[in-house]
N, C-alpha and C. Protein backbone atom coordinates (compact mmCIF):
# COMPACT_ATOMS: atom_id res chain seq x y z
N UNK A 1 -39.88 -3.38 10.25
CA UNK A 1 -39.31 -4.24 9.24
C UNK A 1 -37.87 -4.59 9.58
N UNK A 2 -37.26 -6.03 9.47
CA UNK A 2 -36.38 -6.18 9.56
C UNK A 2 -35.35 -6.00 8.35
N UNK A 3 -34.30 -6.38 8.54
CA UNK A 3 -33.23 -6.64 7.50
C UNK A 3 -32.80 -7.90 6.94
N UNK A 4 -32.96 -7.97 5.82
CA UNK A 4 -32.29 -9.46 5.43
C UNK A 4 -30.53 -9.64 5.14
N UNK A 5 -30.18 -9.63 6.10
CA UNK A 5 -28.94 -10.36 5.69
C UNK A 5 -28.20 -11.65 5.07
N UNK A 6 -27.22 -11.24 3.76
CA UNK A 6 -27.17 -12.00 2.81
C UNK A 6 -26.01 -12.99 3.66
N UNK A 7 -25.74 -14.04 3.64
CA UNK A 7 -24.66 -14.94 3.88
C UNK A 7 -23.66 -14.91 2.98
N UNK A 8 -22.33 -15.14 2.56
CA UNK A 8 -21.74 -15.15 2.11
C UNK A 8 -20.55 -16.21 2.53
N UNK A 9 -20.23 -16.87 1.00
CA UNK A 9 -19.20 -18.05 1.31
C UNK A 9 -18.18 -18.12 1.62
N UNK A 10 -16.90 -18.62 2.56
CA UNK A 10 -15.56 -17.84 2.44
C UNK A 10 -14.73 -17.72 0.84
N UNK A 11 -15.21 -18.41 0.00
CA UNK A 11 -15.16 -18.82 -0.97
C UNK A 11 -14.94 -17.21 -1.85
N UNK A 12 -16.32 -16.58 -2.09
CA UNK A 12 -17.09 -15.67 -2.21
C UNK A 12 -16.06 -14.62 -1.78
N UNK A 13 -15.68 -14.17 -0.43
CA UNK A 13 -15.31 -13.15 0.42
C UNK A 13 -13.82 -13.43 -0.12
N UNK A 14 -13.10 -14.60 -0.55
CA UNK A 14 -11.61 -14.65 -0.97
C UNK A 14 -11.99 -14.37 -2.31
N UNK A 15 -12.69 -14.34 -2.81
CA UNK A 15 -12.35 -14.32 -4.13
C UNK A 15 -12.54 -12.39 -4.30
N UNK A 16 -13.49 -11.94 -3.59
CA UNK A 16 -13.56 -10.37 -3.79
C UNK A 16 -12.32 -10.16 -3.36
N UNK A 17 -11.83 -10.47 -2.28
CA UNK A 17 -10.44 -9.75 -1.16
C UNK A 17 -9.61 -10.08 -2.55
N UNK A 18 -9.41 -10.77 -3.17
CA UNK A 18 -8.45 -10.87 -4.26
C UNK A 18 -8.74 -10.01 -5.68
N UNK A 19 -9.42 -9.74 -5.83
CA UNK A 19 -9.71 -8.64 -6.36
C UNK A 19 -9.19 -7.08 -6.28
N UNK A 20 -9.83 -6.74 -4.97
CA UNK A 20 -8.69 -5.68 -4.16
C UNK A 20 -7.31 -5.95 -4.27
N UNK A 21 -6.61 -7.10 -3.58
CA UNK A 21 -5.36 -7.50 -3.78
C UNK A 21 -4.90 -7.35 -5.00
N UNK A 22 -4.99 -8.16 -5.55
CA UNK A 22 -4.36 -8.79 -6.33
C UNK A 22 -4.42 -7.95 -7.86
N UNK A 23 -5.89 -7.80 -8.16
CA UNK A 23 -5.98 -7.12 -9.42
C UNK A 23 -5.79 -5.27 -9.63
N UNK A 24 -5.74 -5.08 -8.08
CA UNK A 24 -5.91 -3.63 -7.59
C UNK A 24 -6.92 -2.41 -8.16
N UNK A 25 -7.77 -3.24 -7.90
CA UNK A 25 -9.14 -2.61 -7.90
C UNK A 25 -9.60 -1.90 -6.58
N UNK A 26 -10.36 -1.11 -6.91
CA UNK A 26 -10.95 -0.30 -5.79
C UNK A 26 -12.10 -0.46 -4.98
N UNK A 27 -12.60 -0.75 -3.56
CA UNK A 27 -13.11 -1.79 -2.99
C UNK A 27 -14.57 -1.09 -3.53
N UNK A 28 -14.85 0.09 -4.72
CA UNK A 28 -15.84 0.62 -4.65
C UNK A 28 -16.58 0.13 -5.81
N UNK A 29 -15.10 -0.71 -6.83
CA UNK A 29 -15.67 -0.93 -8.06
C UNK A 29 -16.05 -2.23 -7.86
N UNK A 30 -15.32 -2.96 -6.88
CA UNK A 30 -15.61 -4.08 -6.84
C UNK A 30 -16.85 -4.29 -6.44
N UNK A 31 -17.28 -3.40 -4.92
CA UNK A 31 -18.64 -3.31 -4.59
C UNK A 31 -19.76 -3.47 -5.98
N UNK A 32 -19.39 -2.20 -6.66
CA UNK A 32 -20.66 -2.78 -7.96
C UNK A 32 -20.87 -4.05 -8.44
N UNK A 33 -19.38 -4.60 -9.08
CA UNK A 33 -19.48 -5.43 -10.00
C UNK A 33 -20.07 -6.72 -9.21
N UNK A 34 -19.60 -6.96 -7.77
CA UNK A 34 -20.26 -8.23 -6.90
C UNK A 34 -21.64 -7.74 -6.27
N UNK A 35 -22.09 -6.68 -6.32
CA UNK A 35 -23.10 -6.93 -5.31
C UNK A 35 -23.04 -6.43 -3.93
N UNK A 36 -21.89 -5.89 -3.20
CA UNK A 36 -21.60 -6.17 -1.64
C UNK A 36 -21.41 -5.23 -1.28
N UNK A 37 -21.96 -4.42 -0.27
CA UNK A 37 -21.17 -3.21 0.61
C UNK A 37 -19.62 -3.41 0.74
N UNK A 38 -19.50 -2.00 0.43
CA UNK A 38 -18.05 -1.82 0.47
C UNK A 38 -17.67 -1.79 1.98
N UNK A 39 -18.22 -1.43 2.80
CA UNK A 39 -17.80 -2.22 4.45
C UNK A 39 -17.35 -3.49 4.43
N UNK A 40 -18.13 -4.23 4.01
CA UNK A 40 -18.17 -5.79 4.03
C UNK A 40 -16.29 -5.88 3.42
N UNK A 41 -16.49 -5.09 1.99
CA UNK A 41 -15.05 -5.64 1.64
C UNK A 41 -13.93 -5.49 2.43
N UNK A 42 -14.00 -4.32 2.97
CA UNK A 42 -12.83 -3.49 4.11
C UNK A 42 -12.46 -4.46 5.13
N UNK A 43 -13.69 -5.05 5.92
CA UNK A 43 -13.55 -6.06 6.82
C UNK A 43 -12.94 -7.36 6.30
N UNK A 44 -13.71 -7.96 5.24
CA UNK A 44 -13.31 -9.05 5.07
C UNK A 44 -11.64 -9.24 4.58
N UNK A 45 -11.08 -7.82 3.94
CA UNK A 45 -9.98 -7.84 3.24
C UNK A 45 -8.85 -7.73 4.88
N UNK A 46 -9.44 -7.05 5.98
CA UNK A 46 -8.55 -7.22 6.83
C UNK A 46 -8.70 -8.32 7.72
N UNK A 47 -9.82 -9.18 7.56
CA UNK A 47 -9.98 -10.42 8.11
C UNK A 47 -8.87 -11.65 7.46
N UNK A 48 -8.56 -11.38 5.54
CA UNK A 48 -7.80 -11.50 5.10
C UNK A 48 -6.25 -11.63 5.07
N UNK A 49 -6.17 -10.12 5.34
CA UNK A 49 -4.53 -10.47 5.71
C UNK A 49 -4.50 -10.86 6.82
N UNK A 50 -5.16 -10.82 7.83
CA UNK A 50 -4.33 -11.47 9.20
C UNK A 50 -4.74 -12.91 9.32
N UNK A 51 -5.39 -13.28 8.89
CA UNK A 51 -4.97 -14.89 8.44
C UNK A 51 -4.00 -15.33 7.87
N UNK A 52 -3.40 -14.54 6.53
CA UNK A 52 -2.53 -14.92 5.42
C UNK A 52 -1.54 -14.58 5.94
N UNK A 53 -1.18 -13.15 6.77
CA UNK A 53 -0.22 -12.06 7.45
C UNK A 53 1.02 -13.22 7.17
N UNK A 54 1.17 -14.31 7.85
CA UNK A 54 2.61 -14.84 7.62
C UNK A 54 2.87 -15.99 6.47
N UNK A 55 1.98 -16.04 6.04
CA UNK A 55 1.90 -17.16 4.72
C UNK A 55 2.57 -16.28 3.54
N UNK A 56 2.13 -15.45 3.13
CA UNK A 56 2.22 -14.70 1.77
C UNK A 56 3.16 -13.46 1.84
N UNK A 57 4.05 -13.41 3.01
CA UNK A 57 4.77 -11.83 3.05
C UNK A 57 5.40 -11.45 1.99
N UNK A 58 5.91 -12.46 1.07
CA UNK A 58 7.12 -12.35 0.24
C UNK A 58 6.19 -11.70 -1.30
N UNK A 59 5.04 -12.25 -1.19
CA UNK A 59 4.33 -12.47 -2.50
C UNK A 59 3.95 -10.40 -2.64
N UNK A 60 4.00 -9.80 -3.64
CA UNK A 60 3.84 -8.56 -3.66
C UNK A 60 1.85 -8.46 -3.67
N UNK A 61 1.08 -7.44 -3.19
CA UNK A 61 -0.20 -7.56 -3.59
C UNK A 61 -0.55 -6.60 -4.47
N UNK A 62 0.21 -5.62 -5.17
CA UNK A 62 -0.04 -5.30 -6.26
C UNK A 62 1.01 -4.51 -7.11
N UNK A 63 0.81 -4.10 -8.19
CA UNK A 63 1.73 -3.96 -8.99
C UNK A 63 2.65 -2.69 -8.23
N UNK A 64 2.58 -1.80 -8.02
CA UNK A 64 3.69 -1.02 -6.96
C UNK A 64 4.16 -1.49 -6.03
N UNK A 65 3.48 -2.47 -5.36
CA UNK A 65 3.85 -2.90 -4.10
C UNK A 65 5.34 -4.04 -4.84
N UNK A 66 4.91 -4.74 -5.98
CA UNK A 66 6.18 -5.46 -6.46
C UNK A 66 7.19 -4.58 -7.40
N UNK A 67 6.81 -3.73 -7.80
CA UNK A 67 7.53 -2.29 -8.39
C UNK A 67 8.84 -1.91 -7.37
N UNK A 68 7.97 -2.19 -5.82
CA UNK A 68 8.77 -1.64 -4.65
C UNK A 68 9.69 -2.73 -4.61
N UNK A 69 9.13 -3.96 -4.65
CA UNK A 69 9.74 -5.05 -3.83
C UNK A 69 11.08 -4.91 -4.72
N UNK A 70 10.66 -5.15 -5.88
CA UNK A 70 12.06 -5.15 -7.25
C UNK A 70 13.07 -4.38 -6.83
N UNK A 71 12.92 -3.17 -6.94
CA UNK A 71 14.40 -2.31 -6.40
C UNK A 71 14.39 -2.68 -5.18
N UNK A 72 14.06 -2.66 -4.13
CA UNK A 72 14.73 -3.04 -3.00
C UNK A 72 15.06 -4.01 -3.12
N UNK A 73 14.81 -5.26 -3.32
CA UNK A 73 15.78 -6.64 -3.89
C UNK A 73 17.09 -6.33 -5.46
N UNK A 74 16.83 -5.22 -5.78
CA UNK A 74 18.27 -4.60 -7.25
C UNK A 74 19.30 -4.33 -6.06
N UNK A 75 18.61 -3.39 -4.88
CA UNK A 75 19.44 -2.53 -3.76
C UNK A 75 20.41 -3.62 -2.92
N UNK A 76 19.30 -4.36 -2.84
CA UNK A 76 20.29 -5.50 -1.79
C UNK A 76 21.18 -6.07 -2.74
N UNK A 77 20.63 -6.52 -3.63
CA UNK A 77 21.80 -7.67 -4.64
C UNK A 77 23.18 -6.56 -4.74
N UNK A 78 22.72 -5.27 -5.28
CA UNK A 78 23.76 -4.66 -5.29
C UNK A 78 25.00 -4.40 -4.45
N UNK A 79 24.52 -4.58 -2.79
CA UNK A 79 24.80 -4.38 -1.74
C UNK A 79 25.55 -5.57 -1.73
N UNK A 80 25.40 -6.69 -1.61
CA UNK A 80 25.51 -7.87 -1.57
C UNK A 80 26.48 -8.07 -2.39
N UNK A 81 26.86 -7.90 -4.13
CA UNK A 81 27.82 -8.03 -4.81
C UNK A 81 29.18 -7.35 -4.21
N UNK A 82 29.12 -5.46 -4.20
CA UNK A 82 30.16 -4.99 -3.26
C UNK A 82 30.58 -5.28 -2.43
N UNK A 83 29.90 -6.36 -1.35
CA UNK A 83 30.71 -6.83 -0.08
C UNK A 83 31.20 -7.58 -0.87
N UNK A 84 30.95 -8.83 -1.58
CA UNK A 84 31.48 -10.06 -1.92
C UNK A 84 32.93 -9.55 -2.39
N UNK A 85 33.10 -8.54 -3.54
CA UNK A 85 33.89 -7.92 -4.15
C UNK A 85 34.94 -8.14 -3.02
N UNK A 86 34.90 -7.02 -1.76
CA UNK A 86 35.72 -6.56 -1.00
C UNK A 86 36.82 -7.82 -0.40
N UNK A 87 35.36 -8.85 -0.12
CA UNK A 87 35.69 -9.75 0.97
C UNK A 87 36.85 -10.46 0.17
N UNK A 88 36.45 -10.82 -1.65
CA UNK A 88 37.67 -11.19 -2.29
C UNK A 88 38.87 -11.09 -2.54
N UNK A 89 39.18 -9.51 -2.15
CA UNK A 89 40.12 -8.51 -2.08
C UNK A 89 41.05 -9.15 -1.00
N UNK A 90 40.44 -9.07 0.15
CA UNK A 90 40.58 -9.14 0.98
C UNK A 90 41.36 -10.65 1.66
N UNK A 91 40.34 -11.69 0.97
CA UNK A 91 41.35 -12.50 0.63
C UNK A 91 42.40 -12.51 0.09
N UNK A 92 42.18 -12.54 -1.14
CA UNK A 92 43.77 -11.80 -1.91
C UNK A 92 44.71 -11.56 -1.01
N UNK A 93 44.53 -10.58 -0.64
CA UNK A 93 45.64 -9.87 0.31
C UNK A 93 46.18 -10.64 1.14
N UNK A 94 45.52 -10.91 1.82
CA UNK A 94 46.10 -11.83 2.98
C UNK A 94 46.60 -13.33 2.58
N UNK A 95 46.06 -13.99 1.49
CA UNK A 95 46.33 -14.98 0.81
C UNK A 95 48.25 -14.33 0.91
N UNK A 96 48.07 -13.64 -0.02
CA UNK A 96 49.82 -13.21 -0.40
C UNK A 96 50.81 -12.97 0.96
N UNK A 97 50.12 -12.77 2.54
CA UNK A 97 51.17 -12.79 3.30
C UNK A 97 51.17 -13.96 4.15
């Protein structure tokens, strides 16, 4: 006996990979709720990012991952204000000689 293998749309395969992504679900729950070996998702989700890999870097894929992004963008701004501070100073100063 053979195997029937199901086809699937890219359509289909983005919309599960976003699932994982995006809603941060677990590729096991998703497996139930669609239908699909959870292999299938693993692959298709890394078939996924390396298509997207330079399109979407900025975009967070789930809620910790933008949890992360947030303070490290508080860290920099912060970083970023104290130089400005200095550099004003700094003018100053030299402004006056």
């Amino acid at each position: 006996m053979s195997k029937v293998l199901k086809k699937y749309s890219s359509e289909f395969k983005d919309r599960a990979v976003r699932l994982l992504l995006e809603k941060g679900m677990k590729a096991n729950q998703v497996s139930l709720e669609l239908d699909v070996p959870a292999s299938y998702l693993s692959h298709w989700k890394k078939d996924y990012l390396l298509a997207h890999r330079g399109i979407k870097t900025s975009i967070p894929l789930t809620i910790e991952d933008a949890g992360k992004r947030i303070k490290e963008l508080e860290r920099e701004l912060l970083i970023a204000k104290e130089e400005r501070d200095v550099l004003k100073k700094a003018v100053s100063f030299f402004a006056k000689q």
